[in-house]
Protein backbone atom coordinates (compact mmCIF):
# COMPACT_ATOMS: atom_id res chain seq x y z
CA UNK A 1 -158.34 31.03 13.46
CA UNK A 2 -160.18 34.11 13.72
CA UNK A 3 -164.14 33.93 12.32
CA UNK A 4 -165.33 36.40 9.90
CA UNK A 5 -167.01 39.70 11.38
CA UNK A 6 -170.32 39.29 12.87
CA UNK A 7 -172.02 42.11 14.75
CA UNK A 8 -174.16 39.50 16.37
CA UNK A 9 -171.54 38.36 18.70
CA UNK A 10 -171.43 41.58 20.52
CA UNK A 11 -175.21 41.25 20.65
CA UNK A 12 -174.92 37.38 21.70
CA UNK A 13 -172.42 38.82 24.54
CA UNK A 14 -174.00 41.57 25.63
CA UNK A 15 -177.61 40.05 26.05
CA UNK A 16 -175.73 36.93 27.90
CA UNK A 17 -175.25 40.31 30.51
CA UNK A 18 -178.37 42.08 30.46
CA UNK A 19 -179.07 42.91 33.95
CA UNK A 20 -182.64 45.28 34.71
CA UNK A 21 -181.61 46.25 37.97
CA UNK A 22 -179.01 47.87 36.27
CA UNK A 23 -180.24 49.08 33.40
CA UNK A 24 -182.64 51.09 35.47
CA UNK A 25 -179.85 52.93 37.29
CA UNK A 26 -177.61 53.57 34.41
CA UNK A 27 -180.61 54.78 32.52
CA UNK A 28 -181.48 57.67 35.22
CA UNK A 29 -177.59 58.69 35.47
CA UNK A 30 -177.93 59.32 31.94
CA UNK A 31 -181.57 60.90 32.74
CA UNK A 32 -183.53 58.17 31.11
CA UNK A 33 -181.91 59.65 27.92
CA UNK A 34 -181.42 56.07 26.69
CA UNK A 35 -182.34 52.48 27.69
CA UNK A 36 -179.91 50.42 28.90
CA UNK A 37 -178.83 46.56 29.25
CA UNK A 38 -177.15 47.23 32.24
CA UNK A 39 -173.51 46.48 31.36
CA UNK A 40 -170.87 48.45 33.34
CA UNK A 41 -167.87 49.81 31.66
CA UNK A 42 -165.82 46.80 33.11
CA UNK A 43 -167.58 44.22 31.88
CA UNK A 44 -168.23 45.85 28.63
CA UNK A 45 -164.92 46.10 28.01
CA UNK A 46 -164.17 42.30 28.68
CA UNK A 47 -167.08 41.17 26.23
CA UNK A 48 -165.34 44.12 23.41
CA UNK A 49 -162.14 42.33 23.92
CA UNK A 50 -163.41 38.84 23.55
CA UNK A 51 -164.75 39.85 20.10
CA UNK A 52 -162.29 41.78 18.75
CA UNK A 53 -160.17 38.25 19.93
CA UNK A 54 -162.74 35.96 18.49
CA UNK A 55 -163.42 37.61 14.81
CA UNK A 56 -161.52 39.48 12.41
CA UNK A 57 -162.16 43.34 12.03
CA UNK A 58 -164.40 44.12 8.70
CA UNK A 59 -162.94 45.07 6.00
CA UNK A 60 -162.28 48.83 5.89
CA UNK A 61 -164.35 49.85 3.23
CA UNK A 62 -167.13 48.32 5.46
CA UNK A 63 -166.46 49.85 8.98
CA UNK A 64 -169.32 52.39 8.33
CA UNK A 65 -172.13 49.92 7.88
CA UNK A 66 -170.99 47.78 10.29
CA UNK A 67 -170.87 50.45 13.21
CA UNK A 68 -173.94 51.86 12.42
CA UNK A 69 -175.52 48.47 12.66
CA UNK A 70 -174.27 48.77 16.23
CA UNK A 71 -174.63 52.35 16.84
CA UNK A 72 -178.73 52.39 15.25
CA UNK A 73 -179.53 49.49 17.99
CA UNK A 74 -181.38 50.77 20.99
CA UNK A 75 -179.34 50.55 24.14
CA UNK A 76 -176.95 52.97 24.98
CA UNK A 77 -174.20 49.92 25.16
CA UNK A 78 -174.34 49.32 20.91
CA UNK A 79 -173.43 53.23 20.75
CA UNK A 80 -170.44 52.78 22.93
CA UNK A 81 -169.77 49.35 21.04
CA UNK A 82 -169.67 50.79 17.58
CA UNK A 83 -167.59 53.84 18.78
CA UNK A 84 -165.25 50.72 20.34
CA UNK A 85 -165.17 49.32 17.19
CA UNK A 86 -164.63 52.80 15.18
CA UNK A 87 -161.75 53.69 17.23
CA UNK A 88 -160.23 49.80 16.98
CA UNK A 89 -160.14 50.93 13.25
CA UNK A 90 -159.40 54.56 13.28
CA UNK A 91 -156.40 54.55 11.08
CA UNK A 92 -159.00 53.57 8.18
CA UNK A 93 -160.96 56.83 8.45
CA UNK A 94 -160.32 60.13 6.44
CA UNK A 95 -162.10 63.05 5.56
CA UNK A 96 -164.37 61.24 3.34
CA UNK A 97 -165.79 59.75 6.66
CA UNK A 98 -166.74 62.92 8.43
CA UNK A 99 -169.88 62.82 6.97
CA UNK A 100 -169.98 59.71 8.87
CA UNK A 101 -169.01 60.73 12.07
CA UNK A 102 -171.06 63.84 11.89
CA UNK A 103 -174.30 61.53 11.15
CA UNK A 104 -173.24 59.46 14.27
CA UNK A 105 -173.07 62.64 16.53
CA UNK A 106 -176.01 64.02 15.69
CA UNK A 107 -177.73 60.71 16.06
CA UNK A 108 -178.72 59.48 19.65
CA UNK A 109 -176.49 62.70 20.86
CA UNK A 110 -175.28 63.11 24.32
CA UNK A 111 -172.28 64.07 25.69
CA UNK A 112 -170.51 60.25 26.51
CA UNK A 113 -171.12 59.67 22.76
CA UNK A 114 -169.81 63.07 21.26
CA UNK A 115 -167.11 63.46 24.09
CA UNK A 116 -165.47 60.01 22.42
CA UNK A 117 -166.14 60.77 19.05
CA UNK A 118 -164.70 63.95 18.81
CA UNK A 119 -161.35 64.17 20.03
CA UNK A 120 -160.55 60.51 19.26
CA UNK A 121 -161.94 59.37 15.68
CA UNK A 122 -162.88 63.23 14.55
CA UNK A 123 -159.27 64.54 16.17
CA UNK A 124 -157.52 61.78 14.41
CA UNK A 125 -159.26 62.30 10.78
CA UNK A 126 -158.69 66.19 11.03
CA UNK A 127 -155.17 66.05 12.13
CA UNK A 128 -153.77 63.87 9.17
CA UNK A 129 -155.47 65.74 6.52
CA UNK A 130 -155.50 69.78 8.68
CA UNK A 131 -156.12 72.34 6.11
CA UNK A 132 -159.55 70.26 4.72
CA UNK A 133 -160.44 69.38 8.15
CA UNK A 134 -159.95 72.49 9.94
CA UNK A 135 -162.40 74.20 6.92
CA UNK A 136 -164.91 71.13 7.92
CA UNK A 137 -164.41 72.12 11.88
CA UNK A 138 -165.05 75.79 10.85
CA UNK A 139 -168.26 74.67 9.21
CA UNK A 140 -169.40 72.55 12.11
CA UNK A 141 -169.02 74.74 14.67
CA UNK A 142 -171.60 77.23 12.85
CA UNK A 143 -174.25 74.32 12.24
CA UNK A 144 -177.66 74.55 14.05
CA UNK A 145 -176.69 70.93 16.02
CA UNK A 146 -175.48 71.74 19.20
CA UNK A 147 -173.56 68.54 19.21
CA UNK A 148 -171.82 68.98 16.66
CA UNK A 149 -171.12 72.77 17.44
CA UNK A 150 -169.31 70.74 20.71
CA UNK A 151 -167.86 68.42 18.32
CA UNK A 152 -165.78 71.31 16.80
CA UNK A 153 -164.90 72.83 20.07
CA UNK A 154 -163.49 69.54 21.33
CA UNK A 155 -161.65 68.18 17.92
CA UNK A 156 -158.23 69.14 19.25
CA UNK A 157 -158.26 67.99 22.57
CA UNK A 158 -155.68 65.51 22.80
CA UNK A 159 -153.44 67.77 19.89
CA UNK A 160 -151.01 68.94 23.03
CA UNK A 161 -148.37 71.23 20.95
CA UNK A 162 -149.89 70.49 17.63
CA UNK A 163 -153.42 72.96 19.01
CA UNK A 164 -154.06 75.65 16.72
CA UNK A 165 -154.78 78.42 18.47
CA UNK A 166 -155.96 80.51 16.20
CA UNK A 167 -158.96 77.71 15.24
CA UNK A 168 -159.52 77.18 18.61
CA UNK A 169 -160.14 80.77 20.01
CA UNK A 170 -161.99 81.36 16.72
CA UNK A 171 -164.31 78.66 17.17
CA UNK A 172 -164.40 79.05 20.98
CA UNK A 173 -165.58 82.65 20.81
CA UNK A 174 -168.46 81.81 18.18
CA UNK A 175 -170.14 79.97 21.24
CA UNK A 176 -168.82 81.81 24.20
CA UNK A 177 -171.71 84.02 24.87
CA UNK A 178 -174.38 80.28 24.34
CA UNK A 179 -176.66 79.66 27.15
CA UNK A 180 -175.80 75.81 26.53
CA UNK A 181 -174.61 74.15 29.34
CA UNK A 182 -173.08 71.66 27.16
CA UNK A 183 -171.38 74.28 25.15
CA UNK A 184 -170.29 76.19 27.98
CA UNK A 185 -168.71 73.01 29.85
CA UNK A 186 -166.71 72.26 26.33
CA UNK A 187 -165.60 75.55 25.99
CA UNK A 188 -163.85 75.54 29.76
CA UNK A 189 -162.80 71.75 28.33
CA UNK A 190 -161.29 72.60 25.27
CA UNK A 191 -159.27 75.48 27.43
CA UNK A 192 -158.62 73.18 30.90
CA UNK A 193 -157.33 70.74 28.72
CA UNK A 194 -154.81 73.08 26.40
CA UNK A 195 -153.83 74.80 29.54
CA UNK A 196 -151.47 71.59 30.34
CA UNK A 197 -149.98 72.33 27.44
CA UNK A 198 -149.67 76.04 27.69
CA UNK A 199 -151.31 77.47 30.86
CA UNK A 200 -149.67 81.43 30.01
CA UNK A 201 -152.10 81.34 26.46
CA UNK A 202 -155.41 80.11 28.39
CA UNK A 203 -154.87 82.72 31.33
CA UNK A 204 -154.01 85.30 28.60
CA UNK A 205 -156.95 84.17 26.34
CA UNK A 206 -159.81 84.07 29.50
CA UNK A 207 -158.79 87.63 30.67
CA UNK A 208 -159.28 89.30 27.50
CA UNK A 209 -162.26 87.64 25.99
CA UNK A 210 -165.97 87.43 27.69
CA UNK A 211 -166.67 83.81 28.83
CA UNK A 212 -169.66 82.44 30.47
CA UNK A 213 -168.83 82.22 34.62
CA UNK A 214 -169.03 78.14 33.76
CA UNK A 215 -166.44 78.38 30.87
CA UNK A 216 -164.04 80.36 32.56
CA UNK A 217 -164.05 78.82 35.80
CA UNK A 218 -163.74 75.21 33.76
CA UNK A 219 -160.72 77.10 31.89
CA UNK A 220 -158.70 77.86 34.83
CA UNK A 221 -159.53 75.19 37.08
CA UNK A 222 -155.74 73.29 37.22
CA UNK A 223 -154.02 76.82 36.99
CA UNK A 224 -155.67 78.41 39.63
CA UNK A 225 -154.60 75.72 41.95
């Protein structure tokens, strides 16, 4: 039988791995941004599944607090355990959470954090309730947070057929003249990305709108191959 959720059993697993050598390496990659324990991804992964095996999920109306208890921890690890844990339980969330996942990506913000947020737990929330969430993505992508400008730009990545264009191209060309490399790099995402859907629209859409050289070369990256 499964034993109630405990955050500290991710901690009790993770510390049982701390490795310095490691940490010190995976800190510069992520240009000291963040300490680390020094867990790879494979590992990690091993240690999530053993806890999601050995205790129950929380109860829904408690998934906030308990991720943040992971997320507000200092090593970069907790984040990518509470986003773990956040997407374990995404079915749960709905637009009454995006206030939620907007304090989580502007919180300890870098791009492996918002890239997973965004078109997983955000994508999902937005595309089961789309008229309230697209208004919410509109707002975001004119906030003063770079992140979570991104965070709009990348909400529909996995929607395939179900993109809006329109919402995309809108937000896109609110950022496409930003000196932000990460801006820039989500931009020729967002586009790479829809062009395996529908590579005619993204050629169409980088020759007749101004994009930064780094966007558009992002953009047509698979269809200029």
């Amino acid at each position: 039988m499964k034993k109630e959720w405990d955050h500290r059993g991710i901690i009790g697993k993770f510390e049982a791995h701390r490795s310095e050598e490691l940490a010190v390496a995976m800190s510069a990659y992520m240009r000291n941004q963040f300490p680390f324990l020094g867990i790879k991804t494979p590992l990690r992964k091993v240690l999530l599944k053993e806890q999601f095996q050995e205790y129950q999920l929380p109860e829904p109306e408690r998934l906030p607090e308990e991720v943040w208890k992971l997320y507000t921890l200092p090593e970069r690890e907790y984040q990518y355990a509470a986003i773990a844990l956040l997407e374990k339980m995404v079915k749960h969330l709905s637009l009454a959470d995006l206030p939620f996942l907007r304090q989580l990506i502007e919180s300890k913000s870098w791009w492996d954090s918002v890239d997973s947020i965004a078109p997983r737990a955000l994508g999902y929330v937005v595309q089961i309730q789309r008229d309230a969430g697209t208004l919410t993505m509109l707002e975001w992508s004119q906030a003063d947070n770079m992140w979570t400008n991104r965070a709009a730009i990348l909400h529909q990545l996995k929607y395939k057929q179900t993109t809006d264009t329109a919402v995309l191209s809108r937000i896109i060309l609110e950022h496409a003249a930003s000196s932000e490399f990460f801006l820039q790099k989500s931009i020729g995402w967002a586009l790479r990305e829809y062009a395996k859907t529908d590579a005619d629209w993204v050629r169409t859409f980088v020759l007749e709108h101004e994009l930064m050289p780094l966007s558009k070369r992002e953009a047509l990256k698979n269809i200029n191959r």
